[in-house]
N, C-alpha and C. Protein backbone atom coordinates (compact mmCIF):
# COMPACT_ATOMS: atom_id res chain seq x y z
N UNK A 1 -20.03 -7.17 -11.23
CA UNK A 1 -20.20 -7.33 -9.80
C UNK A 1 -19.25 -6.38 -9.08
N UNK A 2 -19.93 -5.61 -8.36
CA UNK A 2 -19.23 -4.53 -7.55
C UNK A 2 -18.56 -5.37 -5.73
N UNK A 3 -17.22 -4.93 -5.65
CA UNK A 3 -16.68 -5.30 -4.56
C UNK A 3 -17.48 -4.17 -3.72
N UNK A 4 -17.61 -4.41 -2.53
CA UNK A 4 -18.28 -3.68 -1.32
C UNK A 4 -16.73 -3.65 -0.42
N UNK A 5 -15.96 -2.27 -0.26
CA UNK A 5 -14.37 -2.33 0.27
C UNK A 5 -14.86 -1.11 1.47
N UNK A 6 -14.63 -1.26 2.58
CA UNK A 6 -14.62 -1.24 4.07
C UNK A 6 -14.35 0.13 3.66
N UNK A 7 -14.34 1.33 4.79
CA UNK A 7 -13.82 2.45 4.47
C UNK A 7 -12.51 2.88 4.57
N UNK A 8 -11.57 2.19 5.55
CA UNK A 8 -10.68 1.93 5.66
C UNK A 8 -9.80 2.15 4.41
N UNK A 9 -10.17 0.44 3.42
CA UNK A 9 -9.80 0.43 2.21
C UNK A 9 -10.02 1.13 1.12
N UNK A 10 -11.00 1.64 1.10
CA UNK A 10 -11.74 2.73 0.34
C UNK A 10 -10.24 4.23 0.64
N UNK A 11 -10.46 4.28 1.45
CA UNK A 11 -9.66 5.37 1.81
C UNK A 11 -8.42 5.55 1.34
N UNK A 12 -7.58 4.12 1.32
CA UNK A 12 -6.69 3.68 1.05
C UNK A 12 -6.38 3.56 -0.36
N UNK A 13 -7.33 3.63 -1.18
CA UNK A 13 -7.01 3.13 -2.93
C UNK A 13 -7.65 4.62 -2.74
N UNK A 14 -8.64 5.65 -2.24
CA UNK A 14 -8.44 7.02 -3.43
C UNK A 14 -7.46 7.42 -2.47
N UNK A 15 -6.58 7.07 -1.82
CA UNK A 15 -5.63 8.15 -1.78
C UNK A 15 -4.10 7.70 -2.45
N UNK A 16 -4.07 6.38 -2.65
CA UNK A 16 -2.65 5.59 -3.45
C UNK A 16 -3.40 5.95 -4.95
N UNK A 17 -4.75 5.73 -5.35
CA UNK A 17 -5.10 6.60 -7.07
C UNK A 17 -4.46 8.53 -7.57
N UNK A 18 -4.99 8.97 -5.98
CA UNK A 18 -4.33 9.96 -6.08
C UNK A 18 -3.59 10.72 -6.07
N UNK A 19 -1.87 9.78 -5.82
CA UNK A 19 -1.23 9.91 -5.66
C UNK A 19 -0.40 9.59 -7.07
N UNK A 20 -1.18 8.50 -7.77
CA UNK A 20 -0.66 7.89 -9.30
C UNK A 20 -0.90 9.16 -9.82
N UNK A 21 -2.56 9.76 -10.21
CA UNK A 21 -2.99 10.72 -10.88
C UNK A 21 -1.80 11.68 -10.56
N UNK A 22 -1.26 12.40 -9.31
CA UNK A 22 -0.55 13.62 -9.30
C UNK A 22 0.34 13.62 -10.10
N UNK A 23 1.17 12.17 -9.91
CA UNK A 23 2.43 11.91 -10.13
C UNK A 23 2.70 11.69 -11.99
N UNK A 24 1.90 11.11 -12.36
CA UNK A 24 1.56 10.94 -14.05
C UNK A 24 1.38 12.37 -14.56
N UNK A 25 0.62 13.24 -14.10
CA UNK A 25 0.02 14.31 -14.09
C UNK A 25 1.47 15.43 -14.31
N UNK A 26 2.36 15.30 -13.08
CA UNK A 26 3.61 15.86 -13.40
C UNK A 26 4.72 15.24 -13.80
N UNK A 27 4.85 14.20 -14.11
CA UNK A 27 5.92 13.70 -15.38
C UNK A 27 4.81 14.54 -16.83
N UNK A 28 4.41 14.47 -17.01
CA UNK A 28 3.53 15.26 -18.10
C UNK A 28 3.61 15.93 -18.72
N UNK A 29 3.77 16.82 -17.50
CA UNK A 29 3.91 18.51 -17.47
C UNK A 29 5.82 18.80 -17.88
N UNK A 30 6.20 18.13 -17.10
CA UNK A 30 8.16 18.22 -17.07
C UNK A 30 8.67 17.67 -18.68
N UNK A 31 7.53 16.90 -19.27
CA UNK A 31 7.81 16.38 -20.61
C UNK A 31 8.76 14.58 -20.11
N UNK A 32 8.33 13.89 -19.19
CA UNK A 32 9.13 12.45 -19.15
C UNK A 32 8.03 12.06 -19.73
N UNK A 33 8.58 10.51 -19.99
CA UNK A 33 7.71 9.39 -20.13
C UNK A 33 7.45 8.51 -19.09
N UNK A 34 6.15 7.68 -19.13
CA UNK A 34 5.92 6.56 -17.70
C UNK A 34 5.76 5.21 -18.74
N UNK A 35 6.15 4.43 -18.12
CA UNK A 35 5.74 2.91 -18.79
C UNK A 35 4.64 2.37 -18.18
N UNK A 36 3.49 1.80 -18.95
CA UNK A 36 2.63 2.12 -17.83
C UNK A 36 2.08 0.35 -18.16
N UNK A 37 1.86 -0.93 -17.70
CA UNK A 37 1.47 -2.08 -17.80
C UNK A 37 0.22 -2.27 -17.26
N UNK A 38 -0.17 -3.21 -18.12
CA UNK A 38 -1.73 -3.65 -18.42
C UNK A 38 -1.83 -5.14 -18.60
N UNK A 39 -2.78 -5.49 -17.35
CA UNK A 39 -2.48 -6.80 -17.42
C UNK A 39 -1.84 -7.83 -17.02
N UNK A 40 -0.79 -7.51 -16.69
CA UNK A 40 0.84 -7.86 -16.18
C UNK A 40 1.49 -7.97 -17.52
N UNK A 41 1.54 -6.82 -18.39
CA UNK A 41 2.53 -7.35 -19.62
C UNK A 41 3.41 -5.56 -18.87
């Protein structure tokens, strides 16, 4: 079942996704590590 999210919100999660993606993207590149949780573990 698909949520139906306003554009507003829409707007709001691809631009906080694309901000994860950059950021993962360049720890990456620099050679860090991210801890990354699933789930809440």
């Amino acid at each position: 079942m698909k949520v139906q999210l306003s554009a507003d919100t829409q707007a709001m999660l691809d631009s906080l996704q694309k901000s994860v993606r950059e950021t993962l993207e360049r720890k990456r590149r620099l050679g860090q590590y991210a801890i990354i949780g699933k789930n809440g573990k």
